[in-house]
N, C-alpha and C. Protein backbone atom coordinates (compact mmCIF):
# COMPACT_ATOMS: atom_id res chain seq x y z
N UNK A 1 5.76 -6.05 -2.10
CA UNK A 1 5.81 -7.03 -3.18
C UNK A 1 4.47 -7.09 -3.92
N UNK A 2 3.33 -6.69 -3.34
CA UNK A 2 2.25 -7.01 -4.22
C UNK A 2 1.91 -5.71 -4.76
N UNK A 3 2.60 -4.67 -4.55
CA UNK A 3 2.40 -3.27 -5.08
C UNK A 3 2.85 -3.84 -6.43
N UNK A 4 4.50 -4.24 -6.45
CA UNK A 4 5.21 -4.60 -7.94
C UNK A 4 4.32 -5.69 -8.24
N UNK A 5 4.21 -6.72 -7.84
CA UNK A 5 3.35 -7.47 -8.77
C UNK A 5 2.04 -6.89 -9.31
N UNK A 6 1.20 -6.32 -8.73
CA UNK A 6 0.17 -5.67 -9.37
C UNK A 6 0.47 -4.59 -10.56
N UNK A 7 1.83 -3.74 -10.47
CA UNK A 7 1.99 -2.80 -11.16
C UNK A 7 2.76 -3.73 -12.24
N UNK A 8 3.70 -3.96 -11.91
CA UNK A 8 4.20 -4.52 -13.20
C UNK A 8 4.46 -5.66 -13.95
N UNK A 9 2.88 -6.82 -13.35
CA UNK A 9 2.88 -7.58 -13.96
C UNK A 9 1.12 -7.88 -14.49
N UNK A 10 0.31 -7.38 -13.23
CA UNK A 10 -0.88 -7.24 -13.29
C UNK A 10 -1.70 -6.40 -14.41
N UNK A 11 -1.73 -4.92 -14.00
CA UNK A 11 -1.85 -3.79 -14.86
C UNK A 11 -1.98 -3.61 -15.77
N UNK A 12 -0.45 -3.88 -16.68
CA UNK A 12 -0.14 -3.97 -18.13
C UNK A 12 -1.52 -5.37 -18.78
N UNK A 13 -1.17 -6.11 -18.10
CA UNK A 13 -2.48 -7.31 -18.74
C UNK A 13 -3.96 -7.17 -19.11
N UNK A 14 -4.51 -6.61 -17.43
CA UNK A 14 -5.71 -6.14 -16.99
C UNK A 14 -5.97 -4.95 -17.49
N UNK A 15 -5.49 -4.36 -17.85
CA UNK A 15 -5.56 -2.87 -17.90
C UNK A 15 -6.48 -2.03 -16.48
N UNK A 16 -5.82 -2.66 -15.65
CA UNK A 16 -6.07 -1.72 -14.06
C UNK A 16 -6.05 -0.16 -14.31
N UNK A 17 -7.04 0.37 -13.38
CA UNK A 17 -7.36 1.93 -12.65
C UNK A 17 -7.05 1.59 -11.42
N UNK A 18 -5.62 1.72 -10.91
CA UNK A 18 -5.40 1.65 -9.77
C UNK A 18 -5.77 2.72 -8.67
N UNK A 19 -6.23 3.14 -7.55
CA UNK A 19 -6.36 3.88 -6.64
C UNK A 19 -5.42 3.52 -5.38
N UNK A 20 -4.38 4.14 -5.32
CA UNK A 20 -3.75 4.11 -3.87
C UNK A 20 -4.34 4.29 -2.86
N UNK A 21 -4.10 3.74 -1.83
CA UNK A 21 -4.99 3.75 -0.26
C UNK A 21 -3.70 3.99 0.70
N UNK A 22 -4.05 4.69 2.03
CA UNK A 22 -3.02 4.50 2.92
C UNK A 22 -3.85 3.60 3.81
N UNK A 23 -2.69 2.73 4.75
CA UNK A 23 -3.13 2.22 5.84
C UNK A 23 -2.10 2.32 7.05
N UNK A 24 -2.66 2.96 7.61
CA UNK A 24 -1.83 2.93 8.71
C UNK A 24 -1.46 2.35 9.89
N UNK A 25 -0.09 1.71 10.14
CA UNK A 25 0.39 0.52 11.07
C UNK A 25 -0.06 1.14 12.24
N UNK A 26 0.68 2.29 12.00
CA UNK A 26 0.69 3.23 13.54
C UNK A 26 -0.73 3.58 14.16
N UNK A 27 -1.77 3.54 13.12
CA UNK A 27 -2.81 3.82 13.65
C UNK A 27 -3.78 2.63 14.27
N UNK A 28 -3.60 2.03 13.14
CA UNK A 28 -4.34 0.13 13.26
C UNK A 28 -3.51 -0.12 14.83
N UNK A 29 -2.38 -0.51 14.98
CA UNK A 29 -1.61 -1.28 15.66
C UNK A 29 -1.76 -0.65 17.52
N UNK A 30 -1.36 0.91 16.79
CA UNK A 30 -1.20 1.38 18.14
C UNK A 30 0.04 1.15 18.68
N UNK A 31 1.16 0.59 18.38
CA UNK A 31 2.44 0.20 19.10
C UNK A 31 2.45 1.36 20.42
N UNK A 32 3.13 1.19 21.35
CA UNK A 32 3.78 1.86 22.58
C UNK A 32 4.84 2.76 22.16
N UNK A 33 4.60 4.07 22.27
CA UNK A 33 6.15 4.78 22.24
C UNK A 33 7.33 4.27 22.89
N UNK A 34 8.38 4.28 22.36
CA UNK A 34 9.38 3.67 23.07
C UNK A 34 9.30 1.98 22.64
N UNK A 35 8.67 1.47 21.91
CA UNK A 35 8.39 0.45 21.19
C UNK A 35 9.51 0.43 20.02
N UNK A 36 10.39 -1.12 20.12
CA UNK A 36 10.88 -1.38 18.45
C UNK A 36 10.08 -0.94 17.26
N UNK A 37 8.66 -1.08 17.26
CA UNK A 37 7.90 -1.01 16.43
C UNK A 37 7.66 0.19 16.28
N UNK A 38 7.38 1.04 17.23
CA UNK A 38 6.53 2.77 17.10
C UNK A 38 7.36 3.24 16.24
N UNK A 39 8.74 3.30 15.99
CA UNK A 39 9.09 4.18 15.43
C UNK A 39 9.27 4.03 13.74
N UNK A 40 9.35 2.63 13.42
CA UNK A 40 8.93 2.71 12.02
C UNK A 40 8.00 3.08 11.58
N UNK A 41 6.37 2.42 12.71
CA UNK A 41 4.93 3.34 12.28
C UNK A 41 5.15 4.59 12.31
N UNK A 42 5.85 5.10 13.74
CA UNK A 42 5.61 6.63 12.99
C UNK A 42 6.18 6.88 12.02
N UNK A 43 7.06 7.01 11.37
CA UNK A 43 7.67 7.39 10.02
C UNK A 43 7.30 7.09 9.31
N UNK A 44 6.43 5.68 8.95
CA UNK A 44 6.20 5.44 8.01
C UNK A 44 4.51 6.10 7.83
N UNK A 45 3.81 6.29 8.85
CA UNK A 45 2.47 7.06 9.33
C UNK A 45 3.03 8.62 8.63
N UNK A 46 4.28 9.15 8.81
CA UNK A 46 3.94 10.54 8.68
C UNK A 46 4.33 10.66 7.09
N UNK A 47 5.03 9.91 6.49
CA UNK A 47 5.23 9.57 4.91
C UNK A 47 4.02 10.12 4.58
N UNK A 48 2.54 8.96 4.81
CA UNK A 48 1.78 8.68 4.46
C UNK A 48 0.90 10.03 4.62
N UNK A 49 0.76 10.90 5.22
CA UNK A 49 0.92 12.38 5.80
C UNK A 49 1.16 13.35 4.63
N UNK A 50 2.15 12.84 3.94
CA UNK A 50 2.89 13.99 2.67
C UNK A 50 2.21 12.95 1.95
N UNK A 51 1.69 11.78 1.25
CA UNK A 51 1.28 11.43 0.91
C UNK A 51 -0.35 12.09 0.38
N UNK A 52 -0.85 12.64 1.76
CA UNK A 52 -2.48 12.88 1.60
C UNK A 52 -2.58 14.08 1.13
N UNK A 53 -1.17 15.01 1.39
CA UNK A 53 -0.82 16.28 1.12
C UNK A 53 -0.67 16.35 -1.01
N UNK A 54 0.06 15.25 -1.46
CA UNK A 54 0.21 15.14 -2.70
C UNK A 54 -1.09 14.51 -3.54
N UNK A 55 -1.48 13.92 -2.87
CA UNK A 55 -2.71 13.60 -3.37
C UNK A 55 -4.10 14.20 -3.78
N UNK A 56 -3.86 15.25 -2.58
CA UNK A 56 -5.00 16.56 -2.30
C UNK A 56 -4.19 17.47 -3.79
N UNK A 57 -3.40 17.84 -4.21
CA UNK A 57 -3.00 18.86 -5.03
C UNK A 57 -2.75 18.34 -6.42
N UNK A 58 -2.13 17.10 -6.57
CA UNK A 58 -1.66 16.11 -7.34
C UNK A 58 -2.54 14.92 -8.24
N UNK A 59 -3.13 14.07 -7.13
CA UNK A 59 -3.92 13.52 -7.53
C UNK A 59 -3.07 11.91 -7.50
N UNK A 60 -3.97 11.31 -7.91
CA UNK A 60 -3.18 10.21 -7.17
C UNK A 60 -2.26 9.43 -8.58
N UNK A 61 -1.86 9.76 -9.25
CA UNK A 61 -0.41 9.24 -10.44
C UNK A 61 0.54 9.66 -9.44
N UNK A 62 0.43 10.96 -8.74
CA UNK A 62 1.83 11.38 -8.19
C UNK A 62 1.93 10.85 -6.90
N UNK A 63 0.54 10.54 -6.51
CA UNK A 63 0.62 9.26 -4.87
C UNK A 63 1.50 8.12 -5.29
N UNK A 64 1.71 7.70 -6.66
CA UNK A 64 1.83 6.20 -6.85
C UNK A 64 3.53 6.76 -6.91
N UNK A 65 4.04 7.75 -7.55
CA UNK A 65 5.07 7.99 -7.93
C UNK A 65 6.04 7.98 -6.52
N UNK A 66 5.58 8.72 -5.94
CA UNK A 66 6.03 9.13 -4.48
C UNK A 66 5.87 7.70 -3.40
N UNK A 67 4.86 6.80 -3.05
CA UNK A 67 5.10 5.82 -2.85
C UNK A 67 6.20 4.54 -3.31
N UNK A 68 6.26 4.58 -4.66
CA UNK A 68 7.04 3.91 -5.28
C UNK A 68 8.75 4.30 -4.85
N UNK A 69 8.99 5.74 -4.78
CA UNK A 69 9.96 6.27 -4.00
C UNK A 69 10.37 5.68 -2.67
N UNK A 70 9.26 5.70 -1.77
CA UNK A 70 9.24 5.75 -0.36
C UNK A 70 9.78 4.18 -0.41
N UNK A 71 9.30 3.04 -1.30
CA UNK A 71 9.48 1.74 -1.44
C UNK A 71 10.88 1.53 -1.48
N UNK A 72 11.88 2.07 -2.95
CA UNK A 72 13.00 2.40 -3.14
C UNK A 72 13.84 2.59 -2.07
N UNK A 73 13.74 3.32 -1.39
CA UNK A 73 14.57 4.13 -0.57
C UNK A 73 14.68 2.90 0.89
N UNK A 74 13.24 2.51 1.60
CA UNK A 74 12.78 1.50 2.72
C UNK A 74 13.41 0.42 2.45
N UNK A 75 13.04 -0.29 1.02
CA UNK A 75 13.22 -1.76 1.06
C UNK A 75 14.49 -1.48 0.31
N UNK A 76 14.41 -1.46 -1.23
CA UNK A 76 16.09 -1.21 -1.58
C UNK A 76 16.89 -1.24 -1.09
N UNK A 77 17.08 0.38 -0.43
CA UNK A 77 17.79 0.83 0.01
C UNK A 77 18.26 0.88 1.54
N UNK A 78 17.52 0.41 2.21
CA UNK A 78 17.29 0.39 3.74
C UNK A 78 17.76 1.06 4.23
N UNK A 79 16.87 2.10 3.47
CA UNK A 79 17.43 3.76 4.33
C UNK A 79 15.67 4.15 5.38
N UNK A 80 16.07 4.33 5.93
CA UNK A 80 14.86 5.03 6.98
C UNK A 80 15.02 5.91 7.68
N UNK A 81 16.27 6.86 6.78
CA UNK A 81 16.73 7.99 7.61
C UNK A 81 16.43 8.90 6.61
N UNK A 82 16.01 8.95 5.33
CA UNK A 82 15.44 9.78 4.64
C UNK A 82 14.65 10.58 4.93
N UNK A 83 14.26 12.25 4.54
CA UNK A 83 13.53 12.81 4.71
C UNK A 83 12.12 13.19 3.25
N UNK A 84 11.15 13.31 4.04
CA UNK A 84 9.76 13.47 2.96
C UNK A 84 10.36 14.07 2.04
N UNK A 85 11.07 15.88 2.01
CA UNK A 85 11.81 16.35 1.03
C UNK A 85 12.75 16.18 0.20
N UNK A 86 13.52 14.55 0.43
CA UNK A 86 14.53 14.33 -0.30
C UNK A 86 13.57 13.06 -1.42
N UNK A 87 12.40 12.63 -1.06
CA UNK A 87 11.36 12.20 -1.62
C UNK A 87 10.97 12.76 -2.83
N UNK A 88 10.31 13.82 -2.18
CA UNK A 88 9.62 14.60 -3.28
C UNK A 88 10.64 15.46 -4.22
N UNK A 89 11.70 15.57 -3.80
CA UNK A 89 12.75 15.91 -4.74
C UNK A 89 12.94 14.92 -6.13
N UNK A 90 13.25 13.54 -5.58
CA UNK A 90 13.24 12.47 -6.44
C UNK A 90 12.44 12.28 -7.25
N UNK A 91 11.19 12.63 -7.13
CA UNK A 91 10.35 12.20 -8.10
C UNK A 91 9.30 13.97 -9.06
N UNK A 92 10.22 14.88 -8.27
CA UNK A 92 10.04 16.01 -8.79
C UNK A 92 8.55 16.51 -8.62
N UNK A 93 8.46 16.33 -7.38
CA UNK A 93 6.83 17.13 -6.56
C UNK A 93 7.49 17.68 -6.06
N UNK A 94 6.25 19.11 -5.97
CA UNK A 94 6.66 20.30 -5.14
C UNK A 94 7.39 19.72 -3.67
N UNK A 95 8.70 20.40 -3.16
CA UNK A 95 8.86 20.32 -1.65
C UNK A 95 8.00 20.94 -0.75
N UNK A 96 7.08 21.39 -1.00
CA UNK A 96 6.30 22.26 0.33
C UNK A 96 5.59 21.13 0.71
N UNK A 97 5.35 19.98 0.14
CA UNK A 97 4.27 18.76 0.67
C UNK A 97 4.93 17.94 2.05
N UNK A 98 6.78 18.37 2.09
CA UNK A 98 6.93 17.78 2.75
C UNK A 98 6.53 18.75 4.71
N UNK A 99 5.72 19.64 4.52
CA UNK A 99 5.16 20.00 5.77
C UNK A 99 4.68 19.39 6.21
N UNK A 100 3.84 18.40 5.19
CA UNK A 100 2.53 17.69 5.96
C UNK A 100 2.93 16.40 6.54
N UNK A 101 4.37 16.15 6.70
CA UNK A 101 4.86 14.68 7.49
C UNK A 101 4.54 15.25 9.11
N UNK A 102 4.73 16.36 9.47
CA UNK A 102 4.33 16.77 11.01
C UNK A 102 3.11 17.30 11.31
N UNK A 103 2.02 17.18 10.41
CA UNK A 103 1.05 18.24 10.35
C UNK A 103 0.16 16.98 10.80
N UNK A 104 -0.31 16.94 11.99
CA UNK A 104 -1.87 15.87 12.38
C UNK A 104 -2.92 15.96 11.78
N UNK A 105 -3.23 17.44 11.22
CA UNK A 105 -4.60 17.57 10.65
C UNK A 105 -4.94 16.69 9.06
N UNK A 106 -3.46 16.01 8.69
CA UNK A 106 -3.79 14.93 8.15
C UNK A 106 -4.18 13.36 8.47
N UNK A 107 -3.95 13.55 9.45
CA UNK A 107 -4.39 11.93 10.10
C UNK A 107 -5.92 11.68 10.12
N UNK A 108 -6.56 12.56 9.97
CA UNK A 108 -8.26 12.67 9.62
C UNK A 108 -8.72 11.51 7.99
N UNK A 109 -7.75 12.24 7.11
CA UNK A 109 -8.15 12.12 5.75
C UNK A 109 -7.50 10.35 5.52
N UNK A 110 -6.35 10.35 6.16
CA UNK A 110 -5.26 9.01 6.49
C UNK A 110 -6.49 7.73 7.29
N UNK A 111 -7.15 8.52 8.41
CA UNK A 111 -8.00 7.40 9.03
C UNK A 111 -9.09 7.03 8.18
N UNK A 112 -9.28 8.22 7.47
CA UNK A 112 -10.63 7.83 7.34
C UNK A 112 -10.79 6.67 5.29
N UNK A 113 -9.74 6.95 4.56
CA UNK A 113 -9.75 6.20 3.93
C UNK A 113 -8.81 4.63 4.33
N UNK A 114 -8.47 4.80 5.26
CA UNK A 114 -7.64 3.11 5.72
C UNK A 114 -9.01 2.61 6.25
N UNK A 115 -9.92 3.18 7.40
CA UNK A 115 -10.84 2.80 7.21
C UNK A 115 -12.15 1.89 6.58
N UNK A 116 -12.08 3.07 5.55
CA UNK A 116 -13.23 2.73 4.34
C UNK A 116 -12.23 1.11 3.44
N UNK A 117 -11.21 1.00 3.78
CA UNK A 117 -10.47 -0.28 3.09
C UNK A 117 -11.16 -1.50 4.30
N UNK A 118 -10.51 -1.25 5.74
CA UNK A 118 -11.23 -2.28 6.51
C UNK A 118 -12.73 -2.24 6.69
N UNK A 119 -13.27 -1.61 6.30
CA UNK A 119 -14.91 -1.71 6.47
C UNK A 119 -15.14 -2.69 5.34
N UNK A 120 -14.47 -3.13 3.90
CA UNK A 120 -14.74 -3.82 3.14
C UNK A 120 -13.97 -5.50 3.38
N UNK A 121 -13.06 -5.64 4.62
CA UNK A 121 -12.42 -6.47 4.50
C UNK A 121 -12.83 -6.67 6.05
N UNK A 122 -12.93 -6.41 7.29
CA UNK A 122 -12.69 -6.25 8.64
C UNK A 122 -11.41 -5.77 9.28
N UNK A 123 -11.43 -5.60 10.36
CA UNK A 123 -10.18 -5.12 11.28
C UNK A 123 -8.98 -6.03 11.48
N UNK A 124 -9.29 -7.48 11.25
CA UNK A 124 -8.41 -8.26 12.01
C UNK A 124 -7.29 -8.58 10.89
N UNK A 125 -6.98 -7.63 9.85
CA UNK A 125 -6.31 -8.37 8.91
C UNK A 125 -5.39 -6.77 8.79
N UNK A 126 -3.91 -6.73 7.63
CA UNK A 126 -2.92 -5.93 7.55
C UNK A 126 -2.99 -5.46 6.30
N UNK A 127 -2.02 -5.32 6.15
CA UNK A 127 -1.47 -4.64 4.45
C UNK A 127 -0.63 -5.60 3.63
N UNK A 128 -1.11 -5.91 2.54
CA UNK A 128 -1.88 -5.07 1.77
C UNK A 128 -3.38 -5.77 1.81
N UNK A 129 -4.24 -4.94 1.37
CA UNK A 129 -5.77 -4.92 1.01
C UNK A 129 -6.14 -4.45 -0.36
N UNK A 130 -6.25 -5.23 -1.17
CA UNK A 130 -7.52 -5.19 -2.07
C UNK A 130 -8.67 -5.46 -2.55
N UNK A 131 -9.13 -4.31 -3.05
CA UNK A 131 -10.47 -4.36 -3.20
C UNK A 131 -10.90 -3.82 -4.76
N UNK A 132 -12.09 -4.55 -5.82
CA UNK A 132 -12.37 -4.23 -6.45
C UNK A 132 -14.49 -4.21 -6.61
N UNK A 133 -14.49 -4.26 -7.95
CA UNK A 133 -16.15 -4.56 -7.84
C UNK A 133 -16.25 -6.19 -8.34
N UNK A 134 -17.13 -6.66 -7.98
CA UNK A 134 -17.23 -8.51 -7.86
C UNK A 134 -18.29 -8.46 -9.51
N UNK A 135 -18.61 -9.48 -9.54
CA UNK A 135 -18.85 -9.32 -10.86
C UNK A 135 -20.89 -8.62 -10.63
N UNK A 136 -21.30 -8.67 -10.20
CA UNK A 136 -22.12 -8.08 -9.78
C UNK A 136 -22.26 -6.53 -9.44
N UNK A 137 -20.84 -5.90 -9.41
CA UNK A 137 -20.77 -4.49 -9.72
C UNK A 137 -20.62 -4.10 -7.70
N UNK A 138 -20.54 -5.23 -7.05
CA UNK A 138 -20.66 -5.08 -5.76
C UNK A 138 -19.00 -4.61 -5.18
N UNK A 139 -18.69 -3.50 -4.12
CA UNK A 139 -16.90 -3.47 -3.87
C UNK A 139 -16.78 -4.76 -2.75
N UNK A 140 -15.91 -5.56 -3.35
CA UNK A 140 -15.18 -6.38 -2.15
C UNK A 140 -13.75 -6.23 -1.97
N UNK A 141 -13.54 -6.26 -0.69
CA UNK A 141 -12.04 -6.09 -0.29
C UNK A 141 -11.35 -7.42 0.59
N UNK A 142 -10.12 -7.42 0.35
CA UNK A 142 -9.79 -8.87 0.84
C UNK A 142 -8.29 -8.03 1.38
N UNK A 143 -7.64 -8.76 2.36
CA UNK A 143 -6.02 -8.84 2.69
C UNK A 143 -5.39 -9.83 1.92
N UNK A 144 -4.34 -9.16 1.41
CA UNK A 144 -3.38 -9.90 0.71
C UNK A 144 -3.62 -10.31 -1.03
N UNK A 145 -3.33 -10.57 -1.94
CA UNK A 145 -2.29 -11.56 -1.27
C UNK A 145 -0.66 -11.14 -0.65
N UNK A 146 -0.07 -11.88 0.15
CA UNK A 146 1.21 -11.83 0.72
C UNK A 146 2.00 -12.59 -0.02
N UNK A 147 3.00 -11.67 -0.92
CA UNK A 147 3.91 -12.49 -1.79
C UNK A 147 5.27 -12.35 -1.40
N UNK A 148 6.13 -13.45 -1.82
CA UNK A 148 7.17 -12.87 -1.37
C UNK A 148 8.59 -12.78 -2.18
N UNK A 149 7.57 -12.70 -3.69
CA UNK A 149 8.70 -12.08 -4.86
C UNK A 149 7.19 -12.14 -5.77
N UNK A 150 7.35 -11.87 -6.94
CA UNK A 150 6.87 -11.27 -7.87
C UNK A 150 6.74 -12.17 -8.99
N UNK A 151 5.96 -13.10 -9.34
CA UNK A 151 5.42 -14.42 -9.73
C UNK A 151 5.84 -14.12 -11.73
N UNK A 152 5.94 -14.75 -12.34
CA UNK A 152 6.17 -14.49 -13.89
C UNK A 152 4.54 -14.34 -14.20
N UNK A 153 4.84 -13.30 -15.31
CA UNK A 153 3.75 -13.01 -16.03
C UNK A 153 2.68 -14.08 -16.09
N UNK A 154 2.67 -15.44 -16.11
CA UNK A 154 1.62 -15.88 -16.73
C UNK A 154 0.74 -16.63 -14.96
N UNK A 155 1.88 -16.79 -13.95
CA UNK A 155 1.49 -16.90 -12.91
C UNK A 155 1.07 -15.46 -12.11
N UNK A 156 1.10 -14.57 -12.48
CA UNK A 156 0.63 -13.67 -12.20
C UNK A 156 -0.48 -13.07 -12.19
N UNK A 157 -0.72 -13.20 -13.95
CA UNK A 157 -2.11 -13.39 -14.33
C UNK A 157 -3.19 -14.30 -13.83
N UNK A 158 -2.53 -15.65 -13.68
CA UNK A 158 -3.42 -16.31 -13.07
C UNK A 158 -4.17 -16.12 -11.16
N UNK A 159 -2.67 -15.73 -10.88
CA UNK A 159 -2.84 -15.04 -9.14
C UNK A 159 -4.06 -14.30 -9.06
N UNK A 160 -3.93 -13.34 -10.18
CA UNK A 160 -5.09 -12.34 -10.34
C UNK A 160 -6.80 -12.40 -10.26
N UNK A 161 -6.65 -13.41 -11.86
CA UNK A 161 -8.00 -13.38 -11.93
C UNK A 161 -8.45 -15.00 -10.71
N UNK A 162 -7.86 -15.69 -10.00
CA UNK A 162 -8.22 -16.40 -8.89
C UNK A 162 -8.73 -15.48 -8.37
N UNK A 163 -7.69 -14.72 -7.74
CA UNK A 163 -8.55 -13.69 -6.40
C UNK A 163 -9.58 -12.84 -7.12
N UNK A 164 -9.72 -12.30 -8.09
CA UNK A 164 -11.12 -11.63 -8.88
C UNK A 164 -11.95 -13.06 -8.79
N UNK A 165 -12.16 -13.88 -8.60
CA UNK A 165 -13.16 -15.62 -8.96
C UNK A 165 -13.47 -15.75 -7.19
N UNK A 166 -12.12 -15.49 -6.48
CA UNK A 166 -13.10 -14.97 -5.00
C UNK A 166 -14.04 -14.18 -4.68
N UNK A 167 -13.53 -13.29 -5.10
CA UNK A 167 -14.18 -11.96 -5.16
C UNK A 167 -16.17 -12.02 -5.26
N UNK A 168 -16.04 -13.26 -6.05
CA UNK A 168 -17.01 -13.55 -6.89
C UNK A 168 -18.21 -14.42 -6.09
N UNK A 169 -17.58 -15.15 -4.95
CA UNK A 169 -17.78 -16.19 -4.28
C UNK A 169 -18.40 -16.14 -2.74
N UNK A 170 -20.13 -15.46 -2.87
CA UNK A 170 -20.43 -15.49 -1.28
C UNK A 170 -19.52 -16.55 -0.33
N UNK A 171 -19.37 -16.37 0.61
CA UNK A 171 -19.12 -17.05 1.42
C UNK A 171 -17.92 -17.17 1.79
N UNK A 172 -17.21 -17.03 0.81
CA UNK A 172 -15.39 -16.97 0.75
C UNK A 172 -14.72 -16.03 1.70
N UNK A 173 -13.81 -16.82 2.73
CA UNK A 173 -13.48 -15.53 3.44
C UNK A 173 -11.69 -15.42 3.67
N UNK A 174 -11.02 -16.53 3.61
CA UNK A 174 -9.83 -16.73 3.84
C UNK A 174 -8.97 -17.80 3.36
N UNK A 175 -7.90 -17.50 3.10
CA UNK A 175 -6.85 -18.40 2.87
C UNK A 175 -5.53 -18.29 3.47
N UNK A 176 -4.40 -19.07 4.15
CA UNK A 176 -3.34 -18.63 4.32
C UNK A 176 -2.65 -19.91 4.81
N UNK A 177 -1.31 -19.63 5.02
CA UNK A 177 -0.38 -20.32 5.32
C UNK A 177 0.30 -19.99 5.50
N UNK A 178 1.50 -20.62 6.70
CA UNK A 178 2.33 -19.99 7.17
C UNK A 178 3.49 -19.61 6.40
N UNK A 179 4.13 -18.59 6.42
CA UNK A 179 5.13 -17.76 5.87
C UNK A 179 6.67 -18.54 5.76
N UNK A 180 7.31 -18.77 5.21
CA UNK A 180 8.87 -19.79 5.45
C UNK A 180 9.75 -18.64 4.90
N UNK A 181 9.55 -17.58 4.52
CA UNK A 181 10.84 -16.80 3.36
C UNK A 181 10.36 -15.45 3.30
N UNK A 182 11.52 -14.79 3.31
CA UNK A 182 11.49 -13.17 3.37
C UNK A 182 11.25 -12.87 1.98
N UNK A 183 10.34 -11.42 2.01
CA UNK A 183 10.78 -11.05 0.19
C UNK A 183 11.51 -10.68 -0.41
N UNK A 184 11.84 -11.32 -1.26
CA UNK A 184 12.90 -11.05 -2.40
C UNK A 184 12.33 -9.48 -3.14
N UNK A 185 12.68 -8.70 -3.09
CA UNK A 185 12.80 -7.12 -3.73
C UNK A 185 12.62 -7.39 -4.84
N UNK A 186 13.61 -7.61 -5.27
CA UNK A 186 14.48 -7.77 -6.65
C UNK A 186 14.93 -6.61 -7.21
N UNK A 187 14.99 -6.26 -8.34
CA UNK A 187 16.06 -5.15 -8.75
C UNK A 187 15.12 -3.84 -8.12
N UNK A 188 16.05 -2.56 -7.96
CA UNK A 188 15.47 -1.33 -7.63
C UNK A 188 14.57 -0.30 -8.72
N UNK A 189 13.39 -0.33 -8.72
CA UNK A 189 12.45 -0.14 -9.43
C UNK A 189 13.00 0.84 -9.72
């Protein structure tokens, strides 16, 4: 949800340079094989895999394209039986990227920018994370926000430049409250 709110309500306003980041559940979390949980991280870990693969050749418009896919298909569609190649079909990237969903020697490039996201925010927090420069030209990174539909344009805008006015604000470190409602999707991007 805060992917779409940033993209298509944020963006257009701000005129954002977005940079995609992976973060990985499977890696952060660690779940147990044989875990309810392991097996969405892994799949959703090795996505992120063909991800580093498209990004390396592509560059990252076609990270956003192919994510935006992976979104479609997960939440939409609540398919999680899809394969990387029926992905990159969809959005018309080469299929050879989908090698790199089994290939480990991407989990290097995967750790090491999820990483460089929690080094600006700490460990103890999830996805999503953003981060920009504070008005001082300094990068700060924060978790969340956690939405759970996609706010109208003018509350959106405002969502925004709040958390840019944190951003802004030694000392500022958290906000939250507890969760009451699942996210609303809304139509299939």
């Amino acid at each position: 949800m805060t992917a779409r709110w940033v993209v298509d309500e944020v963006k257009p306003a701000r005129d954002l340079n977005i940079t995609w980041q992976p973060i990985s559940l499977l890696l952060k979390n660690q779940p147990e094989k044989g875990s309810p949980y392991y097996e969405a991280a892994a799949f959703t870990h090795n996505l992120m895999r063909v991800m580093e693969s498209v990004r390396q050749a592509e560059g990252n418009d076609a990270v956003f394209s192919l994510y935006w896919e992976y979104g479609r298909r997960i939440h939409h569609d609540k398919n999680r039986e899809f394969t990387a190649a029926e992905a990159l079909v969809a959005v018309g990237l080469d299929v050879s990227h989908a090698a790199a969903f089994d290939d480990e020697e991407w989990d290097k490039e995967i750790r090491a920018r999820m990483d460089a996201g929690l080094d600006l925010c700490g460990d103890d927090v999830g996805t999503p994370i953003i981060a920009s420069d504070n008005q001082s030209g300094v990068k700060q990174g924060y978790f969340g926000p956690v939405i759970t539909r996609v706010p109208s344009t003018e509350d959106s805008i405002a969502l925004w430049d709040s958390l840019q006015t944190m951003m802004n604000i030694d000392g500022f470190w958290e906000l939250k409250r507890t969760r009451t409602e699942r996210p609303e999707f809304g139509d299939r991007p």
